[in-house]
C-alpha atoms as a PDB file:
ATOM      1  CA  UNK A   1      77.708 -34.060 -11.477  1.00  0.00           C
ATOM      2  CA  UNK A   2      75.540 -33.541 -14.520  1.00  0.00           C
ATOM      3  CA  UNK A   3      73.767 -30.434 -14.873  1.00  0.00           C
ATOM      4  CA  UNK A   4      70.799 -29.732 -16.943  1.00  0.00           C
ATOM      5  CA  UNK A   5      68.003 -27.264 -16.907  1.00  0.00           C
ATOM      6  CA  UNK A   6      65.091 -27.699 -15.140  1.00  0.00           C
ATOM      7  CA  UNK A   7      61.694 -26.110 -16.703  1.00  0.00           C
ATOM      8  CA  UNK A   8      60.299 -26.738 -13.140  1.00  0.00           C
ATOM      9  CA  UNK A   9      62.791 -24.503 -11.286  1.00  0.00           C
ATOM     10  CA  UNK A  10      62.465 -21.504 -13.993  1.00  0.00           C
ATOM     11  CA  UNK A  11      59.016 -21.019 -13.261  1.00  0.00           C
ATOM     12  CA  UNK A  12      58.175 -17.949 -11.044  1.00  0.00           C
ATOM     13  CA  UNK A  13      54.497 -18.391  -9.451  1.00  0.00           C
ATOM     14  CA  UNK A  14      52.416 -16.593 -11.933  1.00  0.00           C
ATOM     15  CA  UNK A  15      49.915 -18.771 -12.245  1.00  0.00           C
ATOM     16  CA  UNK A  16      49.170 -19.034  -8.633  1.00  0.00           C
ATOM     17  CA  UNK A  17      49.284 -14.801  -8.534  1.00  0.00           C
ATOM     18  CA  UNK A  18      46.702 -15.321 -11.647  1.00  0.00           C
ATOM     19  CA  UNK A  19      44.149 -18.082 -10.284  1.00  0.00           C
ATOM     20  CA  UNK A  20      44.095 -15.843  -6.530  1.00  0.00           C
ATOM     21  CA  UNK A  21      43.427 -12.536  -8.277  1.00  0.00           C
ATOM     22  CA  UNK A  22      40.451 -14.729 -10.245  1.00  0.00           C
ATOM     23  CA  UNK A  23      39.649 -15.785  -6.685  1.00  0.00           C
ATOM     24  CA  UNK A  24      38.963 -12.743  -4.845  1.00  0.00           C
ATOM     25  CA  UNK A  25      37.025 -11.484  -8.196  1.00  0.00           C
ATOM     26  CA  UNK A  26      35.075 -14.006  -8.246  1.00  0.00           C
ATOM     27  CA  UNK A  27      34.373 -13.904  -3.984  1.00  0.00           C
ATOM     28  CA  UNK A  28      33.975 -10.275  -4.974  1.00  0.00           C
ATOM     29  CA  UNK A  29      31.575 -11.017  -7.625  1.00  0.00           C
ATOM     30  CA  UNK A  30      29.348 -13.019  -5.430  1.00  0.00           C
ATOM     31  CA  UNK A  31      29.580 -10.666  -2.966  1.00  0.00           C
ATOM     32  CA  UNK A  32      27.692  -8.161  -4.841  1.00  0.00           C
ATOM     33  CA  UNK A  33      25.340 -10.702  -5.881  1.00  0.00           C
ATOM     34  CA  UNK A  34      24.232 -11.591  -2.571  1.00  0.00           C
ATOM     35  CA  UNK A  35      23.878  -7.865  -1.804  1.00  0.00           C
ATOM     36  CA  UNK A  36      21.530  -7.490  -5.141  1.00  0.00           C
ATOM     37  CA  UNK A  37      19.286 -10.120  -3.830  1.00  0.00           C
ATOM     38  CA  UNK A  38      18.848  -8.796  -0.608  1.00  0.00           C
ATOM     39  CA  UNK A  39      18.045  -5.396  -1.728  1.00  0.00           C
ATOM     40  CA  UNK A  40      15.283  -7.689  -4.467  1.00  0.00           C
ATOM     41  CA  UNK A  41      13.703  -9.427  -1.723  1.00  0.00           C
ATOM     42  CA  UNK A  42      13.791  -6.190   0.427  1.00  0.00           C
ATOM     43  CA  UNK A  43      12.176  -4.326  -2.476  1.00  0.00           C
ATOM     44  CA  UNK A  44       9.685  -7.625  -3.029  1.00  0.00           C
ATOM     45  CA  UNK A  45       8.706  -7.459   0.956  1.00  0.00           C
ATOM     46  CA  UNK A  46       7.494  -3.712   0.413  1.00  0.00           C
ATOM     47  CA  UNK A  47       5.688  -4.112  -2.591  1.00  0.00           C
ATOM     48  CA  UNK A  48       3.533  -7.023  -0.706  1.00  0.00           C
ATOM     49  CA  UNK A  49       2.844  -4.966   2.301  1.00  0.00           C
ATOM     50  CA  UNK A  50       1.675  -2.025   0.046  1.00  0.00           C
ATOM     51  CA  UNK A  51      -0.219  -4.038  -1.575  1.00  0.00           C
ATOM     52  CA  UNK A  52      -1.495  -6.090   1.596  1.00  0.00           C
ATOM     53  CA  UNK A  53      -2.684  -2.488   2.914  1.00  0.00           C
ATOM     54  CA  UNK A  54      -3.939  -1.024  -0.174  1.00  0.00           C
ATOM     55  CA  UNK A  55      -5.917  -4.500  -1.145  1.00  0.00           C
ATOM     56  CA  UNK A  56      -7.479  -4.270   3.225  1.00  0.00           C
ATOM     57  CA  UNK A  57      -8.738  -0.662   2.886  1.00  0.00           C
ATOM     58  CA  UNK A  58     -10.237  -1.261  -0.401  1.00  0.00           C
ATOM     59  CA  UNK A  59     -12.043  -4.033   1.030  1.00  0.00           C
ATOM     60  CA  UNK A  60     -13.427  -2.195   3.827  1.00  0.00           C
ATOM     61  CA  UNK A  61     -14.150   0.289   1.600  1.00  0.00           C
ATOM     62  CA  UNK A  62     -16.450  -2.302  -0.762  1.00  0.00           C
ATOM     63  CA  UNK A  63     -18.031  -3.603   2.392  1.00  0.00           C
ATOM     64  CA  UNK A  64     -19.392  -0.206   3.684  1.00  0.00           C
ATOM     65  CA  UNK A  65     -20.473   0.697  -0.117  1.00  0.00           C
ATOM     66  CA  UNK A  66     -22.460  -2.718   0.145  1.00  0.00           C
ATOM     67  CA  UNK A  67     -23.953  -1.613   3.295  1.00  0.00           C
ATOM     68  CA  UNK A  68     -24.933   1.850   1.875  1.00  0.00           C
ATOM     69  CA  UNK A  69     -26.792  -0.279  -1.060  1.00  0.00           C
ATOM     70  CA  UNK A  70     -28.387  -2.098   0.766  1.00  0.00           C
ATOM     71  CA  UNK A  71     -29.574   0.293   3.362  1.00  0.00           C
ATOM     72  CA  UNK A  72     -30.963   2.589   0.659  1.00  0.00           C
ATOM     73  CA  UNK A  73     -32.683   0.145  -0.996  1.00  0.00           C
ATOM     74  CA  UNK A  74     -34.258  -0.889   2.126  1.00  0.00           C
ATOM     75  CA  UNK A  75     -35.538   2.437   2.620  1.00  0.00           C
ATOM     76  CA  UNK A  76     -33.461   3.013   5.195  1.00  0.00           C
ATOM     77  CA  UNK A  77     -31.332   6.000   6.281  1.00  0.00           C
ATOM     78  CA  UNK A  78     -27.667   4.943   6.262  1.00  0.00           C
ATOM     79  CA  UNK A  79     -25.873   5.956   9.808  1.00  0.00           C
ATOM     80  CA  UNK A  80     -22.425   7.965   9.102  1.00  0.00           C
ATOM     81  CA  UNK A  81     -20.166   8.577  11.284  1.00  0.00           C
ATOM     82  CA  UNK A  82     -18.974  12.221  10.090  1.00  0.00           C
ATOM     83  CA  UNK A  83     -21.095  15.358  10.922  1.00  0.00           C
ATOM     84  CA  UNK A  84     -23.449  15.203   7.616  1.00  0.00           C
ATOM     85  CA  UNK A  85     -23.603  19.607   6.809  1.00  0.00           C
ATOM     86  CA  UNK A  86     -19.795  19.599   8.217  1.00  0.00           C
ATOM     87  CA  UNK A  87     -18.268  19.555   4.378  1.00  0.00           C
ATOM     88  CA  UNK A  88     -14.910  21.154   5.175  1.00  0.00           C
ATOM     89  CA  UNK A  89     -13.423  19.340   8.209  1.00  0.00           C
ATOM     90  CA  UNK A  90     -11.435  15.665   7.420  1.00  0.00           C
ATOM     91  CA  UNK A  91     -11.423  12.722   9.795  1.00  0.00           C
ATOM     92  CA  UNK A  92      -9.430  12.760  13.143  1.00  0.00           C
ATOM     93  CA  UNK A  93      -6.596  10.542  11.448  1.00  0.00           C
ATOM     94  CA  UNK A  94      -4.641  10.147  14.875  1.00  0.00           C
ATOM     95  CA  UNK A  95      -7.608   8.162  16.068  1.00  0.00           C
ATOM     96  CA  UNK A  96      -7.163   5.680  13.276  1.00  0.00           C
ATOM     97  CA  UNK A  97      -5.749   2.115  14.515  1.00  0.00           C
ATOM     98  CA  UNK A  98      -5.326  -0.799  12.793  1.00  0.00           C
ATOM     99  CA  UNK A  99      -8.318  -0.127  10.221  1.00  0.00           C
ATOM    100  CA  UNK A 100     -11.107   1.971  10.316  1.00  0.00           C
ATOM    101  CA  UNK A 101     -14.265   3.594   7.873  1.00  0.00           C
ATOM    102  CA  UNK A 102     -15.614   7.366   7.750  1.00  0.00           C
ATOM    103  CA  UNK A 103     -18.841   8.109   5.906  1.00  0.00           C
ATOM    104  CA  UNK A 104     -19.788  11.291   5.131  1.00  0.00           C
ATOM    105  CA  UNK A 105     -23.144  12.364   2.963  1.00  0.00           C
ATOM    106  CA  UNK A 106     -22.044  14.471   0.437  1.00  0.00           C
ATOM    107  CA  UNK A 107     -25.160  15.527  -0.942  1.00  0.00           C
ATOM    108  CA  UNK A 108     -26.115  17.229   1.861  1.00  0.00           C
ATOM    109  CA  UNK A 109     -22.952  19.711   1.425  1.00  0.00           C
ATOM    110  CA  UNK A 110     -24.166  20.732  -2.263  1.00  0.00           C
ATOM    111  CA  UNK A 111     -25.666  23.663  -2.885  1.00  0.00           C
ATOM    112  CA  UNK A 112     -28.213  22.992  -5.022  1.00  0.00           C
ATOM    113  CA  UNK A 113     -29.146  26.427  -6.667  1.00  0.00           C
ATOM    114  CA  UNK A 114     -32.246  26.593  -8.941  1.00  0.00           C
ATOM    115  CA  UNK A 115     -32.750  22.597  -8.775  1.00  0.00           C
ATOM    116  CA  UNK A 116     -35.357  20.874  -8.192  1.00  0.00           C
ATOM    117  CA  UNK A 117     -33.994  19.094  -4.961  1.00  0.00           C
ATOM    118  CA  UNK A 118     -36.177  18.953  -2.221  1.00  0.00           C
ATOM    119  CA  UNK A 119     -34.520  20.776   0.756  1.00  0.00           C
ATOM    120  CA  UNK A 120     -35.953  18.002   3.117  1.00  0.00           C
ATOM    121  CA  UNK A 121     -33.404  15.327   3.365  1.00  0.00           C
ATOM    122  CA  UNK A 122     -35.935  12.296   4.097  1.00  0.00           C
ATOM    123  CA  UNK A 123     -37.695  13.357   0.297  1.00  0.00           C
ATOM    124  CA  UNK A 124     -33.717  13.432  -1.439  1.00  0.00           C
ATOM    125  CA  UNK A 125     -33.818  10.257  -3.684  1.00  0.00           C
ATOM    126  CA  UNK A 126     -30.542  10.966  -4.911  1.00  0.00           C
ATOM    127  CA  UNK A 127     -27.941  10.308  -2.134  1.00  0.00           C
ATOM    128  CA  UNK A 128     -24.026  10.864  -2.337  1.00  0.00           C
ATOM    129  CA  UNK A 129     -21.928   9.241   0.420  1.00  0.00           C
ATOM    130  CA  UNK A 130     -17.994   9.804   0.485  1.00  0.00           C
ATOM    131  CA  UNK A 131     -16.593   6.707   1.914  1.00  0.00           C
ATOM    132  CA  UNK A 132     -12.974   6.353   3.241  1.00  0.00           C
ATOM    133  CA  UNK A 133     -11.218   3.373   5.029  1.00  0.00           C
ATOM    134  CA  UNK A 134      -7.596   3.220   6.610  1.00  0.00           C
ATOM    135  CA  UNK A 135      -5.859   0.227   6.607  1.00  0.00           C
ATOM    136  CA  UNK A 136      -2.179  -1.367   7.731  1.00  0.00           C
ATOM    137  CA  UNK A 137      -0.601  -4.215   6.007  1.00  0.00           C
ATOM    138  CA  UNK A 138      -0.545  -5.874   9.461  1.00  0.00           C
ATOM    139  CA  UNK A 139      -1.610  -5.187  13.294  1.00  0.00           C
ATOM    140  CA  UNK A 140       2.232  -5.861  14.692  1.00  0.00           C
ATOM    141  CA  UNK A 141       4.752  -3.476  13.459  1.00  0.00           C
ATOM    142  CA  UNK A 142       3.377  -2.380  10.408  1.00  0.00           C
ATOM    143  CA  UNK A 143       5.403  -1.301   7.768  1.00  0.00           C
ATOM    144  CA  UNK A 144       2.995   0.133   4.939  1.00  0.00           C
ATOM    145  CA  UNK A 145      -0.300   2.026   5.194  1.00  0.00           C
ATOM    146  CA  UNK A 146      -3.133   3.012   2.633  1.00  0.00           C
ATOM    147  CA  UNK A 147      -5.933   5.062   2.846  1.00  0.00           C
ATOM    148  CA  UNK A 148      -8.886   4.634   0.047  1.00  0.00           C
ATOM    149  CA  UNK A 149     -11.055   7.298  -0.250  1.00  0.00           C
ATOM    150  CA  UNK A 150     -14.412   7.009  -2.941  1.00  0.00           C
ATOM    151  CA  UNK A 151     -17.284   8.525  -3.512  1.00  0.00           C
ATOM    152  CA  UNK A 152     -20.562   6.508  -3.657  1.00  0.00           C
ATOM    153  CA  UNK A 153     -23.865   6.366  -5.529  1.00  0.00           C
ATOM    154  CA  UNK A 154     -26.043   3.856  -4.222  1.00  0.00           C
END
């Protein structure tokens, strides 16, 4: 029988130990990559709803400032729906739902001093409304809210 060495049968299996350790690195590796996208497109979804509420109660804000406008310039008396002389106390917030507007005259909570400012509201030219709107990014489980709060000149 003739003997010679093999370079087959020396070989211990190191390559195979080598490519599975690159394996589970690399499953490891993607892993953590799947996990960083997740937390990106969580981090994406928020920054829409924020936005989604914040971009709602500044448009209900711009509507009601339009209706002021136009009020005054009509002549008219614009309706609010805060006590006008009550300066100090903020909206009921637990009755706000889905959206909703407070308008509250501001001018009539100055005190005037040695101005000339008539003391009759009807003769005020000069009227200051503080507008505020509340507003969800959606009606079904909402997940951010925003609350715009301005003070108008019409």
């Amino acid at each position: 029988m003739h003997t010679y060495n093999n370079p087959r049968r020396a070989q211990s299996g190191a390559v195979l130990y080598i490519a599975l350790v690159i394996l589970i690195l690399m499953a490891l590796l993607g892993i953590v990559a799947l996990q960083v996208a997740s937390l990106q497109e969580r981090m994406s979804a928020n920054y829409t709803a924020t936005n989604v509420a914040f971009q709602l109660a500044e448009r209900e804000v711009r509507e009601m400032e339009n209706k002021l406008k136009t009020d005054v310039l009509a002549g008219r008396t614009p309706a609010t729906n805060l006590a006008p002389n009550d300066c100090t106390t903020p909206p009921d917030l637990t009755a706000w739902t889905q959206s909703a507007q407070y308008v509250r005259r501001l001018d009539l909570c100055f005190s005037w001093g040695a101005l000339d400012v008539p003391a009759d509201e009807a003769e005020r030219t000069d009227q200051i409304y503080q507008v505020t709107a509340y507003s969800k990014d959606r009606a079904v489980l909402p997940t951010s809210e925003s609350t715009v709060d301005t003070v108008f000149i019409p």
